[in-house]
C-alpha atoms as a PDB file:
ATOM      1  CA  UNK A   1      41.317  -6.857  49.976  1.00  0.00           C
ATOM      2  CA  UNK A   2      39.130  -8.791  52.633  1.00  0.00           C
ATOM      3  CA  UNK A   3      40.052  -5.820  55.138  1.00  0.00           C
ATOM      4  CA  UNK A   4      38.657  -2.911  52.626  1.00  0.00           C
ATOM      5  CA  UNK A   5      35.653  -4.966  51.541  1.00  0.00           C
ATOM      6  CA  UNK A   6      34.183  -5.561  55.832  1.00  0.00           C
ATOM      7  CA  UNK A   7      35.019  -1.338  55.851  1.00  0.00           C
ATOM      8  CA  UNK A   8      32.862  -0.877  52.836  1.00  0.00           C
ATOM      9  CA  UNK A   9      30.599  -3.897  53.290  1.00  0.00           C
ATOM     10  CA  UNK A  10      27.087  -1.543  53.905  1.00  0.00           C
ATOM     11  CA  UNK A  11      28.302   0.829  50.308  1.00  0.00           C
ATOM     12  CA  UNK A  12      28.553  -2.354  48.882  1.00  0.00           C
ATOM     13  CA  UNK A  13      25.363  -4.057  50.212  1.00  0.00           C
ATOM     14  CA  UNK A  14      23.128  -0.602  49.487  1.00  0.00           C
ATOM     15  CA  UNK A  15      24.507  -0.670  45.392  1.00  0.00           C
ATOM     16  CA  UNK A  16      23.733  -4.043  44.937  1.00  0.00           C
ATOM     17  CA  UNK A  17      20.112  -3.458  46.365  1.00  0.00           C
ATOM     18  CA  UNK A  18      19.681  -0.605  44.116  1.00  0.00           C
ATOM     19  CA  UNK A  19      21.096  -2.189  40.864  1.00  0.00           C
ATOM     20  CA  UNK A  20      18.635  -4.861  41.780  1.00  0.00           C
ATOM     21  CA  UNK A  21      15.804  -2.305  42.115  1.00  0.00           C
ATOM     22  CA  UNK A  22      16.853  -1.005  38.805  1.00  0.00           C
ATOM     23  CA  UNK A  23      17.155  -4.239  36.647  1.00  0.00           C
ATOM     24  CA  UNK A  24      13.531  -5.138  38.172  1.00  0.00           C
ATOM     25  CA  UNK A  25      12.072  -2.053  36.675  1.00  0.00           C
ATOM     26  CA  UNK A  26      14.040  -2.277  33.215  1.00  0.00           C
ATOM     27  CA  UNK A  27      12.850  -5.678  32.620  1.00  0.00           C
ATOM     28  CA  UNK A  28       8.764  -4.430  33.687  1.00  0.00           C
ATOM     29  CA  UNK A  29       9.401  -1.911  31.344  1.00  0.00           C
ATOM     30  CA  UNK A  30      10.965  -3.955  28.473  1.00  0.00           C
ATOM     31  CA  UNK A  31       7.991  -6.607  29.483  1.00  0.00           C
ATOM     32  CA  UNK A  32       5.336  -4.394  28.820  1.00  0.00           C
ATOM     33  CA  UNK A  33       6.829  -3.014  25.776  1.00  0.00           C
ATOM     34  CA  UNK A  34       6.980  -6.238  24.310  1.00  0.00           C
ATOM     35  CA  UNK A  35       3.106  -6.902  25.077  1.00  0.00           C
ATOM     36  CA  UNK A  36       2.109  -3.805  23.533  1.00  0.00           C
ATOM     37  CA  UNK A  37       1.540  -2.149  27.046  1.00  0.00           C
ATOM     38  CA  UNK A  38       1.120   1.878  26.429  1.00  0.00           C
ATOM     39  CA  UNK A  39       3.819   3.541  28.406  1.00  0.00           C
ATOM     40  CA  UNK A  40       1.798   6.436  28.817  1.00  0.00           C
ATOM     41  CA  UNK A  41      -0.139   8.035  31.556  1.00  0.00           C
ATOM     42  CA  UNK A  42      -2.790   5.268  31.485  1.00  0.00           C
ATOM     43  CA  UNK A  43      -5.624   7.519  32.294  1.00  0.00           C
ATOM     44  CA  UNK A  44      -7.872   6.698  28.805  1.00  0.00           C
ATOM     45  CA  UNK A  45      -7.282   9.044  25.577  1.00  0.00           C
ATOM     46  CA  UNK A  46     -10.542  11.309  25.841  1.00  0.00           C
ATOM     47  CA  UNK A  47      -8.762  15.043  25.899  1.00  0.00           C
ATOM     48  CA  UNK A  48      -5.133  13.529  24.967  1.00  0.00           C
ATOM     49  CA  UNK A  49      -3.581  15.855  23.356  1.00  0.00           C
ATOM     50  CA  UNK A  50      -1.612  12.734  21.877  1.00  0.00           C
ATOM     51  CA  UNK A  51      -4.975  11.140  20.499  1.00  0.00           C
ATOM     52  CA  UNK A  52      -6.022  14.270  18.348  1.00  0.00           C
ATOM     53  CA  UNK A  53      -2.174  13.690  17.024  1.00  0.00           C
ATOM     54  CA  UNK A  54      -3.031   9.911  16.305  1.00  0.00           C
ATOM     55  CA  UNK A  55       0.173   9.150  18.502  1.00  0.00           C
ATOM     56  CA  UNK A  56      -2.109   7.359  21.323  1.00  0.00           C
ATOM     57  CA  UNK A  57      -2.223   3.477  20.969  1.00  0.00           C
ATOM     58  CA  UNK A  58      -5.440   3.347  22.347  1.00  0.00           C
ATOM     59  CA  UNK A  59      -7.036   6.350  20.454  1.00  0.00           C
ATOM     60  CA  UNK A  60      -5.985   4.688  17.273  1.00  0.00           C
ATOM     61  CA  UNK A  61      -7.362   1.214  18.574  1.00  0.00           C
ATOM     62  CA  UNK A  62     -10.631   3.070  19.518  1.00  0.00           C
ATOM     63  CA  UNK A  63     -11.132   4.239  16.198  1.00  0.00           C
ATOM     64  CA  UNK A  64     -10.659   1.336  14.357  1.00  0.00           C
ATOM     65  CA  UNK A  65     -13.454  -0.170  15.965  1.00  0.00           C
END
């Protein structure tokens, strides 16, 4: 076991640096869901397409006030 895990030892290191990578952005992700964070393109809603729609968070914020 010890003898396969030195042959493999950089496959091993390089998945465990990306399924680090991964969890880092899940939890951002699930972070900024929970805060109300739009996961959108983050560029304003004037001309989104998704605003007109009334499926943009901040277009709907906008006109409620």
């Amino acid at each position: 076991m010890a003898v396969w895990i030195a042959q493999n030892l950089g496959t091993i290191l390089t998945g465990l640096a990306v399924a680090g990578i991964v969890a880092a952005v899940v939890a951002v992700l699930a972070r900024d869901q929970r805060k109300g964070r739009h996961l959108g393109c983050g560029c304003g809603c004037d001309g989104c397409p998704h605003s007109l729609a009334g499926g943009c968070q901040e277009g709907e914020n906008r006109k409620a006030s």
